[in-house]
Protein backbone atom coordinates (compact mmCIF):
# COMPACT_ATOMS: atom_id res chain seq x y z
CA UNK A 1 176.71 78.40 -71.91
CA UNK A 2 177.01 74.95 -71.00
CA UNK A 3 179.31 73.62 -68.30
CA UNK A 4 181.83 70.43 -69.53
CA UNK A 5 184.12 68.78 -66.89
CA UNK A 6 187.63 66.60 -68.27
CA UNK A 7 189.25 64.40 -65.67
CA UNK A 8 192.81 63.40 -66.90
CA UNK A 9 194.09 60.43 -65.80
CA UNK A 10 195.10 56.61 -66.74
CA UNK A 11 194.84 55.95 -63.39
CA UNK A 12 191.14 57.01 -63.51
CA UNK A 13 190.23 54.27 -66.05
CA UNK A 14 192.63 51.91 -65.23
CA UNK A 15 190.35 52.22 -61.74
CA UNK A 16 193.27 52.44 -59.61
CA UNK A 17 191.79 55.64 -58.13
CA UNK A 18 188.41 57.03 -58.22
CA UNK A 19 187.18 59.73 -60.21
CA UNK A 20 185.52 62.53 -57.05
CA UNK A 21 186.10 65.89 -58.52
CA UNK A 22 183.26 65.75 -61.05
CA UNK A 23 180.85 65.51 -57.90
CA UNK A 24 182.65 68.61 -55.93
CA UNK A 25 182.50 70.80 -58.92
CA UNK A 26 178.95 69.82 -59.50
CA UNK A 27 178.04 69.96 -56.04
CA UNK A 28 179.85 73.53 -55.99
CA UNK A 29 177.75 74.30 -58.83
CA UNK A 30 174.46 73.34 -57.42
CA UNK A 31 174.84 75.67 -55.00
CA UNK A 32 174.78 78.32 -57.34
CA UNK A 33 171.99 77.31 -59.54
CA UNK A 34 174.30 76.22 -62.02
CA UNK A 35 173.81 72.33 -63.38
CA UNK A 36 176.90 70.48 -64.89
CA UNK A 37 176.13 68.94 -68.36
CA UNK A 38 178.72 66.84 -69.11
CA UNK A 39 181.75 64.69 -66.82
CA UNK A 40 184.29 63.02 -69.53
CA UNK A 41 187.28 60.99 -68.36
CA UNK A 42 190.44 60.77 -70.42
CA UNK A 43 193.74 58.98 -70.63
CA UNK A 44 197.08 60.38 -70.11
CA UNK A 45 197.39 61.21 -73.93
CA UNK A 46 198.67 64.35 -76.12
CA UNK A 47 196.50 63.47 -79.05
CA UNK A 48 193.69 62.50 -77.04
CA UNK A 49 192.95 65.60 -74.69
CA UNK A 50 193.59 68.31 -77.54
CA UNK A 51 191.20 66.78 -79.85
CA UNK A 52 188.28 66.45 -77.15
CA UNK A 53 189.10 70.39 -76.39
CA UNK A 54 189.16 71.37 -79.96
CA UNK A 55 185.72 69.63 -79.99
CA UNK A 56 184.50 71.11 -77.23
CA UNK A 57 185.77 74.66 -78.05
CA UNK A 58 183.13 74.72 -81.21
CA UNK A 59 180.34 75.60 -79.00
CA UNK A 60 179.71 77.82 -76.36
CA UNK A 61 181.26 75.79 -72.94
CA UNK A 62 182.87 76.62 -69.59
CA UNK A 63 184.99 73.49 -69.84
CA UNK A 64 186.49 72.66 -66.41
CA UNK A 65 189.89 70.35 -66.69
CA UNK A 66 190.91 68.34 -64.12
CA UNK A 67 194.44 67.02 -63.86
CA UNK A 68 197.51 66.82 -66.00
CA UNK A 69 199.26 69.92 -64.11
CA UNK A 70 201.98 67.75 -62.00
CA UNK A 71 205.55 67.36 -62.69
CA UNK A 72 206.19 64.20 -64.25
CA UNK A 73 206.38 63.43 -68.12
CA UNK A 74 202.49 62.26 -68.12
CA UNK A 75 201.13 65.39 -67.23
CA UNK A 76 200.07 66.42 -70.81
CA UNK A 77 197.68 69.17 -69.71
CA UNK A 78 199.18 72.34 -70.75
CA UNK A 79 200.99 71.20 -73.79
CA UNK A 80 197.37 69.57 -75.05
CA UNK A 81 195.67 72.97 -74.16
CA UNK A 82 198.77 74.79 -75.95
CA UNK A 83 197.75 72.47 -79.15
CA UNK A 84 194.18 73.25 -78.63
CA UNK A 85 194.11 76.49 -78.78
CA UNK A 86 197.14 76.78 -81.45
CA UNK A 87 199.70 78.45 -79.31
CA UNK A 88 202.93 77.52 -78.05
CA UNK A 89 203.72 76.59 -73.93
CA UNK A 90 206.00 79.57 -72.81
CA UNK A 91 207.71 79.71 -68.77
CA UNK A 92 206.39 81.96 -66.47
CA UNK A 93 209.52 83.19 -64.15
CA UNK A 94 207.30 84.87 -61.55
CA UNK A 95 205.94 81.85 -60.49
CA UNK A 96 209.14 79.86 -61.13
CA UNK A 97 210.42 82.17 -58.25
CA UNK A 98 207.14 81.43 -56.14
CA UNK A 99 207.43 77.21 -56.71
CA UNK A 100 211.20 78.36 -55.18
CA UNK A 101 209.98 79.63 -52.27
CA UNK A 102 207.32 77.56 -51.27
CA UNK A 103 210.50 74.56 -51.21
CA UNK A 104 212.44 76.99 -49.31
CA UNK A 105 209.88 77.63 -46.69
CA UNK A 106 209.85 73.96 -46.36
CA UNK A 107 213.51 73.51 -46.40
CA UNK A 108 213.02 71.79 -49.29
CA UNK A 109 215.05 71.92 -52.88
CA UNK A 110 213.17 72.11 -55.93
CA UNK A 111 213.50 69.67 -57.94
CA UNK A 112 214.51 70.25 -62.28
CA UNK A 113 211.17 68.82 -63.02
CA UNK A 114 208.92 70.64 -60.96
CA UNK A 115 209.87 73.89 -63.72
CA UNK A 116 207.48 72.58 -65.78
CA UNK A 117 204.52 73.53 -63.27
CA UNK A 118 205.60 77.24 -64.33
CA UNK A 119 204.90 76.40 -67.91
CA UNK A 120 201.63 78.10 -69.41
CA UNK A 121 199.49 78.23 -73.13
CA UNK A 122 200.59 81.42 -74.48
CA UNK A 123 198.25 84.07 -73.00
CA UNK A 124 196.73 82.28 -70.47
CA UNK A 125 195.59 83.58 -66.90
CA UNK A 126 197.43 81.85 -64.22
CA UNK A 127 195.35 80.90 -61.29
CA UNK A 128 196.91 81.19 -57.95
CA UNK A 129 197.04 77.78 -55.85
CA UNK A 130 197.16 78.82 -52.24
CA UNK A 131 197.03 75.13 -51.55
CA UNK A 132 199.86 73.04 -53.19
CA UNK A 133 202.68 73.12 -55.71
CA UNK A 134 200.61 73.28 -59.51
CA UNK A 135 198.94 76.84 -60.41
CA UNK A 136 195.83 76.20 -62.34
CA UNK A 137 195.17 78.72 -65.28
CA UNK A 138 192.56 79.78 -67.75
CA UNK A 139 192.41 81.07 -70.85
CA UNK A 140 189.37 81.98 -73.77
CA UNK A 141 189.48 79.77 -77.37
CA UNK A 142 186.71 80.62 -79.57
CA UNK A 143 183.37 80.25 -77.62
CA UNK A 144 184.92 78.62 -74.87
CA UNK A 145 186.45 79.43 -71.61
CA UNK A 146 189.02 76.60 -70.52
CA UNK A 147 189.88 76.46 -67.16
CA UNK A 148 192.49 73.64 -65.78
CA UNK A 149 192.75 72.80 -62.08
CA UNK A 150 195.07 70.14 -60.23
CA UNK A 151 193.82 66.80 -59.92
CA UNK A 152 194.65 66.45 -56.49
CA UNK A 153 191.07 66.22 -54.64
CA UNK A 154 191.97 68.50 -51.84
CA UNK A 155 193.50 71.03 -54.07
CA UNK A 156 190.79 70.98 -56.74
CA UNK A 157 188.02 71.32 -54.05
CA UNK A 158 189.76 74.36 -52.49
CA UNK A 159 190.56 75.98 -55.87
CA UNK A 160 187.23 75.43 -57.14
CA UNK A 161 186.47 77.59 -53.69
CA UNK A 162 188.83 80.28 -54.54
CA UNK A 163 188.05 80.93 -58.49
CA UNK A 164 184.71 79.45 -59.36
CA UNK A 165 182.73 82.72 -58.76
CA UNK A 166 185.10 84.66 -60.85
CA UNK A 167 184.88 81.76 -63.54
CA UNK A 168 181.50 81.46 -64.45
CA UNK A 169 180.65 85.50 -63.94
CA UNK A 170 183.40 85.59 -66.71
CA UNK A 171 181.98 83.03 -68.82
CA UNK A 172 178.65 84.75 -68.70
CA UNK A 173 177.15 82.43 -66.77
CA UNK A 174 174.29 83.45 -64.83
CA UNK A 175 174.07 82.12 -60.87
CA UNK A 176 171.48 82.31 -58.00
CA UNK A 177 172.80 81.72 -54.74
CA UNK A 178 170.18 79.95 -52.64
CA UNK A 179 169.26 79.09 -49.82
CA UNK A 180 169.78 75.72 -49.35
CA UNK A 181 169.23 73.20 -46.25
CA UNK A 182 171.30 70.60 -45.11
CA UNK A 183 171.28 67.37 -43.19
CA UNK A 184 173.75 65.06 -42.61
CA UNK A 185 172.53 61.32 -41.78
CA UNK A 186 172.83 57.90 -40.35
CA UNK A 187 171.07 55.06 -40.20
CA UNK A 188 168.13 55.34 -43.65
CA UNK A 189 169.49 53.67 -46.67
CA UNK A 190 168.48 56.13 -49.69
CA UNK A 191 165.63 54.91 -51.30
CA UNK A 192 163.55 54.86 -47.20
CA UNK A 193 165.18 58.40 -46.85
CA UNK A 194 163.00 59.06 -50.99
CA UNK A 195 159.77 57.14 -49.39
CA UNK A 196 159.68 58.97 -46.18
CA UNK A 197 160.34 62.75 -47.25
CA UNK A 198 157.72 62.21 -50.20
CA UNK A 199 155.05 61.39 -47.60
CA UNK A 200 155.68 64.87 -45.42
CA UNK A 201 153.37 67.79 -45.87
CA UNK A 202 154.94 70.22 -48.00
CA UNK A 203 156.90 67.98 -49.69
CA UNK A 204 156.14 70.11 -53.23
CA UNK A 205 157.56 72.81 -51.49
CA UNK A 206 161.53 71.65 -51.72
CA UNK A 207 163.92 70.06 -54.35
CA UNK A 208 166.01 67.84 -52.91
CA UNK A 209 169.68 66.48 -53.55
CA UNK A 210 170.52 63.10 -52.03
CA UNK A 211 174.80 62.56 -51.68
CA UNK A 212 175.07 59.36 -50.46
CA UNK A 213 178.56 58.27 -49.69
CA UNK A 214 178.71 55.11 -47.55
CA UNK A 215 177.39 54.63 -45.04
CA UNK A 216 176.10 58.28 -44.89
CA UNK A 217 174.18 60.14 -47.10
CA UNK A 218 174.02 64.53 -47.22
CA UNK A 219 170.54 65.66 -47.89
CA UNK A 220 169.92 69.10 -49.14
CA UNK A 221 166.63 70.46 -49.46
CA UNK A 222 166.08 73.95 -51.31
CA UNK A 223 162.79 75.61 -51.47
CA UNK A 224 160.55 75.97 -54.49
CA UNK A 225 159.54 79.30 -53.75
CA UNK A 226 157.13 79.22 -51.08
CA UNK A 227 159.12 80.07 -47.98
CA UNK A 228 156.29 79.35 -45.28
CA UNK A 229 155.76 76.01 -46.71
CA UNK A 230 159.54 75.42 -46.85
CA UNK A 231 160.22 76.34 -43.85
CA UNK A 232 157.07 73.85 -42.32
CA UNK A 233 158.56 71.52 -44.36
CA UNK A 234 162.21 71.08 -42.41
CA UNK A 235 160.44 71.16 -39.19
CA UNK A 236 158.57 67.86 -40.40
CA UNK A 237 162.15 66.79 -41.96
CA UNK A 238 163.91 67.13 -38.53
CA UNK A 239 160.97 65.09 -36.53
CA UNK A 240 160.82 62.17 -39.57
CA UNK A 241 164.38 61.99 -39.22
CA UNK A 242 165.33 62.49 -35.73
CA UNK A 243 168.43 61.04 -34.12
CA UNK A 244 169.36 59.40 -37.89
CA UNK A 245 170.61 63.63 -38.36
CA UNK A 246 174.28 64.01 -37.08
CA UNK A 247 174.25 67.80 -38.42
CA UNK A 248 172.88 70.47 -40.39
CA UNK A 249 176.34 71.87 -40.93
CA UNK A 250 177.20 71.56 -44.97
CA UNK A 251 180.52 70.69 -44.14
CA UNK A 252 180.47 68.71 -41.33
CA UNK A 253 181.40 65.37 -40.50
CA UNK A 254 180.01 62.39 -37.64
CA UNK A 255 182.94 62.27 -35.76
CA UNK A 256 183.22 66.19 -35.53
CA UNK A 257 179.19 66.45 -34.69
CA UNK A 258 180.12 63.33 -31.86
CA UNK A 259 182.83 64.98 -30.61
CA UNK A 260 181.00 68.27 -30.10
CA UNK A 261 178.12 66.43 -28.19
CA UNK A 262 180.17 64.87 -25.83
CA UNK A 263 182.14 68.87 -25.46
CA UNK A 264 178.66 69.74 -24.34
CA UNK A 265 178.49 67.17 -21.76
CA UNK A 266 181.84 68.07 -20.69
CA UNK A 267 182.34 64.30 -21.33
CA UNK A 268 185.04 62.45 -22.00
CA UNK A 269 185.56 59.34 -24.39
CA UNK A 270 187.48 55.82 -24.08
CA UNK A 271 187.19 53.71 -27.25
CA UNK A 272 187.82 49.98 -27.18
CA UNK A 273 187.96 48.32 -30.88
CA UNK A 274 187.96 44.84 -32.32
CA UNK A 275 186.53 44.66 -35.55
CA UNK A 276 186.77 48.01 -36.77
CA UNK A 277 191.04 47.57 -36.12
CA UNK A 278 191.43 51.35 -35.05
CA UNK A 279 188.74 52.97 -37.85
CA UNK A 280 186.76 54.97 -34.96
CA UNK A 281 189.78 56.44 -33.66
CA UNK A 282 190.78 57.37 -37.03
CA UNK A 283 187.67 59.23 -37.89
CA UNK A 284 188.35 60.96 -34.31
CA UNK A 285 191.45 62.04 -34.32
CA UNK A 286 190.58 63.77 -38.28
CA UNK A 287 188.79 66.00 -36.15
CA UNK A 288 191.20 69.10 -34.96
CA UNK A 289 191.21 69.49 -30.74
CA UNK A 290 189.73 65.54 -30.65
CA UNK A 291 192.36 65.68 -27.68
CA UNK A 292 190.56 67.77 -25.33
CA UNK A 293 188.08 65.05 -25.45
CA UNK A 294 189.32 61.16 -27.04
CA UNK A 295 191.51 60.09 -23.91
CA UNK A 296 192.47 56.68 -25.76
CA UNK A 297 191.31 54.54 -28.24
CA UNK A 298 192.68 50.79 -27.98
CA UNK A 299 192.62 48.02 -30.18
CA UNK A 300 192.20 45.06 -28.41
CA UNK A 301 192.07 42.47 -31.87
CA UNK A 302 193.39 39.06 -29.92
CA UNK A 303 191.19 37.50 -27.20
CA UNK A 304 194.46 37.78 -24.86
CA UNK A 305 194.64 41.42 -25.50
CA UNK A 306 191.00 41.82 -24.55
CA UNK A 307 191.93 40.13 -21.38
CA UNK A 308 195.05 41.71 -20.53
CA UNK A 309 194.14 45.58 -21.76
CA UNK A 310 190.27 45.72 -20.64
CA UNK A 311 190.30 42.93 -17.95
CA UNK A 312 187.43 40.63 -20.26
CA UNK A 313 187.11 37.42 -18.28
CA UNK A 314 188.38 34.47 -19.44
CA UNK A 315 185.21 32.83 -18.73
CA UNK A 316 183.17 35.69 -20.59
CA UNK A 317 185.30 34.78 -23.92
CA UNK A 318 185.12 30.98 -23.41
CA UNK A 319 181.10 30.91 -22.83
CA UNK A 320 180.15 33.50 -24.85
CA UNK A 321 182.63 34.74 -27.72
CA UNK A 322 184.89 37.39 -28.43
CA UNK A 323 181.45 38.61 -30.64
CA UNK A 324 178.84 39.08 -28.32
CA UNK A 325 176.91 41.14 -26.41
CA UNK A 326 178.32 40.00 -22.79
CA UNK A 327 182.22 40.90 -24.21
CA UNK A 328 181.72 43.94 -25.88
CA UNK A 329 179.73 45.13 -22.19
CA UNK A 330 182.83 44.09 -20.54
CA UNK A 331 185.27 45.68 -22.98
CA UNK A 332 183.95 49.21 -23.32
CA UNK A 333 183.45 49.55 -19.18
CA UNK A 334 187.39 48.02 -19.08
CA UNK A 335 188.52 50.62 -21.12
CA UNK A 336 186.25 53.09 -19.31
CA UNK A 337 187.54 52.14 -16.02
CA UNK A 338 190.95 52.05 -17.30
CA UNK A 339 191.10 55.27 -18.58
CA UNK A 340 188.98 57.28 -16.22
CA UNK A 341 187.06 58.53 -18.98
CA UNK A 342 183.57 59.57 -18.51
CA UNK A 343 181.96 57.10 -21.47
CA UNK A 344 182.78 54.85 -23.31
CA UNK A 345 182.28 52.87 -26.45
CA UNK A 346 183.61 49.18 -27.67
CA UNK A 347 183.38 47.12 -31.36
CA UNK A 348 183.28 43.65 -31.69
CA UNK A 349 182.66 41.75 -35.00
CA UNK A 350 182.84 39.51 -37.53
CA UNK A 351 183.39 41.29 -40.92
CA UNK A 352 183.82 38.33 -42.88
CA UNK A 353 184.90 36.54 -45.79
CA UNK A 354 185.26 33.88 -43.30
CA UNK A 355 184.66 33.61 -39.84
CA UNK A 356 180.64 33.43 -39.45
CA UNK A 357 178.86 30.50 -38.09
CA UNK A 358 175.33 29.92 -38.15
CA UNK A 359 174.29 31.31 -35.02
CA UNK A 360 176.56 34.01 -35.46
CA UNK A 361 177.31 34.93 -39.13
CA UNK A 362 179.11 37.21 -40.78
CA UNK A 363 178.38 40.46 -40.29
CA UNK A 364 176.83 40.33 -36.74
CA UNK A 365 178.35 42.83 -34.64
CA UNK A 366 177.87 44.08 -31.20
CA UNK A 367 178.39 47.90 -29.71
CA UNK A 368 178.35 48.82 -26.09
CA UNK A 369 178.34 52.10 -24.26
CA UNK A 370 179.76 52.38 -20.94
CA UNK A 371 178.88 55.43 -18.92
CA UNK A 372 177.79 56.42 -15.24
CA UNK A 373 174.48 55.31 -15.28
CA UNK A 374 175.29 52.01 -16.89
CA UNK A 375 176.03 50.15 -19.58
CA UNK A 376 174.05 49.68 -23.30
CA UNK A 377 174.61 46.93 -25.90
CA UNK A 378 173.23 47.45 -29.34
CA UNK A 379 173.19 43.69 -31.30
CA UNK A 380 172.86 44.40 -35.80
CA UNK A 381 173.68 41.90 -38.67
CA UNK A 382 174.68 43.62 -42.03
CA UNK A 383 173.96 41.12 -44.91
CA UNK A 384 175.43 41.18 -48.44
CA UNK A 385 178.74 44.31 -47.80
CA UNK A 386 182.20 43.64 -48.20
CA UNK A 387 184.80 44.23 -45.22
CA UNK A 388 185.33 47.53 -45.63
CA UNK A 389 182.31 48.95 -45.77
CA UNK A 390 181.13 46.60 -42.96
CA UNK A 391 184.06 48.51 -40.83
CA UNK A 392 182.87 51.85 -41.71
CA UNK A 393 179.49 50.62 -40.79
CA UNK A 394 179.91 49.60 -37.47
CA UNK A 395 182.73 52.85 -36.79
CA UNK A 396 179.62 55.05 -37.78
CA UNK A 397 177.60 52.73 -35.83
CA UNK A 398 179.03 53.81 -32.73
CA UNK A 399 179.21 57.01 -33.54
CA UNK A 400 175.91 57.04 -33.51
CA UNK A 401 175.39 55.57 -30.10
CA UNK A 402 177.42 57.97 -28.53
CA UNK A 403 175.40 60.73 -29.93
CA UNK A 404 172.23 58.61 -28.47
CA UNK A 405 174.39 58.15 -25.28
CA UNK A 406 174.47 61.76 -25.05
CA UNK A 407 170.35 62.48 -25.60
CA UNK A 408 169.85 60.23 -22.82
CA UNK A 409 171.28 62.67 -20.22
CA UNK A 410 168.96 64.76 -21.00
C-alpha cells in the first residue's frame, strides 16, 4: 500500500506559510521503514479536495490529510471527505460535550462555530486530539484508508505520535523499527558533511538521512546490516565531526544541548546582543528551567546603550566600531561583570542590506566569550544570506562557542 500525504491550505500556495508537515510525517515514517510516495498541496476548495480523494481512493493508499479541520467556513475537510466517500457529515455530541469542557477548563466560552469541529463523514473513527481543539478521524473508502489530522504543526506532529502506529498496522502496512543514529550539527554546510562521511571506513555500512534546516542540519545514520561495521562506523562519524555535533539526542535542540553543558560546569551565562536583536535569548529561554542557568540576556543595539549597559568605552567605539573584535571583548566581559555570571557571550554585526563598508562588509560579525580565564573573540564573514538567516547564523554561532567555551575547562 502506498502512502499519499494532502496539505489543505490557500495559505500554503499563496506562500504565506510554509508547507512542514509533509517532512514530520515522512520523517515519522522513516523511522519505521516506511517511505512516503507522494506530498500534494491543495487549495481551500470543496470541488477540489473530493475529486483528488476520489482519485486517490482507486488504488490501494494510506492517504494522510492535513488541514481543513478548524472552525471557520474554509475548512472544507470533512464535508470534501463526506463527498468522497458518498456519505453525509453527521454531529458527534460526545465530543461536542468534550470541545465544552476543554473551554470550560480554560474559562473560556465556546464559540457557535467551533460545533462544526464535532462534525464527522458518516462512519468515521474519530481520533482523539490530546493536544488542541480539532479531533482528527479516519475512516476506510474502497482500497483506501483516509486519515485527516489538524494542520496546526504542533498538533499534527503530536497526533502523528499518538495514532500513526495504529494507522499503518491497520492499513496493512508492514514497519521495521530500527535502529537509527543521530547527530545534530553546526558548522558543515551539507554537501562537506556528503564529502566527508563518504570518505570514512565503513561508510557502505550505513544509509544516511541529511535534514538540513538552517543553519543546522540532523544527520541520521542507520545500519545496512552489518552491526560491527556500523557501529566502527559512528565512532569515525563522532571524530570527523567533532565539536560541529551539539547532540545525539533525536529531539534535541542547540540551545538545550548549550544549556546542559554549561549545567555541567555549574556555570552560569550573561548574554550581550547587537546584531542578533535578542535571537540567542530567544532560543534560550525555549528551553524549559533556562532560568537556573541564563541570568540575563541584554540587547545593547545603540552605541550609547553599549556604553551605558556594558561600560564599552567611548574611545573603543570611536577607534574601532561598534563591529569589531575590541567591542564585542568589551561587551560580553561588561555584561559578565555586570551580572556576576560565570561566562559570558556577546554579538556584534552587520547583517546587511546596507551598512557594510569595504573593510568591513556586510556580513562580518564578531563573537566574544568572557569567562575566568579570559576572554575569546571569534572574527567570520557570511557572504551571499539574507538578514534573517545571517541572525540565526551568528545566534547559533555563539552557541557554539559556548559549547567550545565549555571543552576548554577540561
Amino acid at each position: 500500500m502506498r502512502i499519499v500525504f494532502l496539505a489543505i491550505g490557500d495559505e500554503l500556495l499563496r506562500g504565506e506559510s510554509r508547507e512542514g508537515n509533509g517532512a514530520v510525517l515522512s520523517d515519522r515514517l522513516g523511522t519505521r521503514g516506511v517511505r512516503l510516495d507522494q506530498v500534494r498541496v491543495l487549495r481551500d476548495d470543496f470541488e477540489t479536495i473530493a475529486s483528488a480523494l476520489q482519485d486517490l481512493c482507486r488504488t490501494p493508499t494510506l492517504i494522510v490529510v492535513s488541514g481543513g479541520l478548524g472552525p471557520t467556513d474554509d475548512d472544507f475537510t470533512r464535508a470534501a471527505v463526506a463527498r468522497a466517500v458518498g456519505v453525509e457529515v453527521v454531529r458527534d455530541e460526545s465530543v461536542l460535550d468534550g470541545l465544552r469542557v476543554w473551554y470550560q477548563a480554560r474559562g473560556r466560552t465556546m464559540a457557535e462555530a467551533n460545533h462544526r469541529q464535532a462534525d464527522f463523514p458518516q462512519g468515521a473513527e474519530v481520533l482523539a486530539n490530546l493536544h488542541g481543539t480539532a479531533p482528527g478521524f479516519t475512516l476506510i473508502h474502497g482500497a483506501a484508508r483516509i486519515a485527516c489530522l489538524p494542520g496546526v504543526p504542533r498538533e499534527f506532529a503530536a497526533m502523528l505520535d499518538d495514532h500513526l502506529d495504529d494507522l499503518l498496522q491497520r492499513s496493512g502496512v508492514a514497519t521495521l523499527h530500527r535502529h537509527e543514529a543521530t547527530f545534530r550539527l553546526f558548522g558543515i554546510p551539507e554537501s562537506d558533511l556528503q564529502v566527508l562521511l563518504s570518505r570514512l571506513p565503513h561508510w557502505s555500512a550505513a544509509t544516511m538521512r541529511s535534514l538540513p534546516s538552517w543553519p543546522e542540519i540532523r544527520l541520521m545514520l542507520a545500519p545496512r546490516g552489518d552491526a560491527e561495521a556500523f557501529a566502527t562506523l559512528l565512532t569515525h562519524v563522532r571524530g570527523a565531526l567533532g565539536t560541529r555535533i551539539y547532540s545525539e539526542r533525536r529531539e534535541d535542540t542547540h540551545a538545550a544541548a548549550t544549556l546542559r553543558a554549561l549545567a555541567v560546569r555549574g556555570a552560569t551565562l550573561a548574554v550581550a546582543e547587537s546584531c542578533t536583536g535578542g535571537l540567542i535569548g530567544h532560543l534560550l529561554t525555549e528551553v524549559p528551567g533556562a532560568s537556573a542557568t541564563l541570568l540575563v540576556d541584554a540587547v545593547t543595539y545603540a552605541d550609547d546603550a553599549k556604553r551605558e549597559f556594558l561600560g564599552v568605552a567611548a574611545g573603543t567605539l570611536a577607534t574601532h566600531g561598534a563591529v569589531s573584535e575590541q567591542t564585542a571583548r568589551e561587551m560580553a566581559e561588561g555584561v559578565r561583570y555586570r551580572s556576576g555570571a560565570t561566562v559570558a557571550v556577546a554579538t556584534t554585526g552587520i547583517a546587511g542590506p546596507a551598512g557594510g563598508t569595504d573593510a568591513k562588509p556586510v556580513g562580518t560579525v564578531f563573537v566574544a566569550v568572557a569567562g575566568p580565564d579570559g576572554t575569546v573573540v571569534r572574527g567570520v564573514r557570511y557572504v551571499g544570506i539574507d538578514r534573517s538567516r545571517f541572525k540565526l547564523s551568528v545566534a547559533h554561532l555563539a552557541l557554539a562557542e559556548l559549547r567550545s567555551w565549555v571543552l576548554r575547562q577540561g
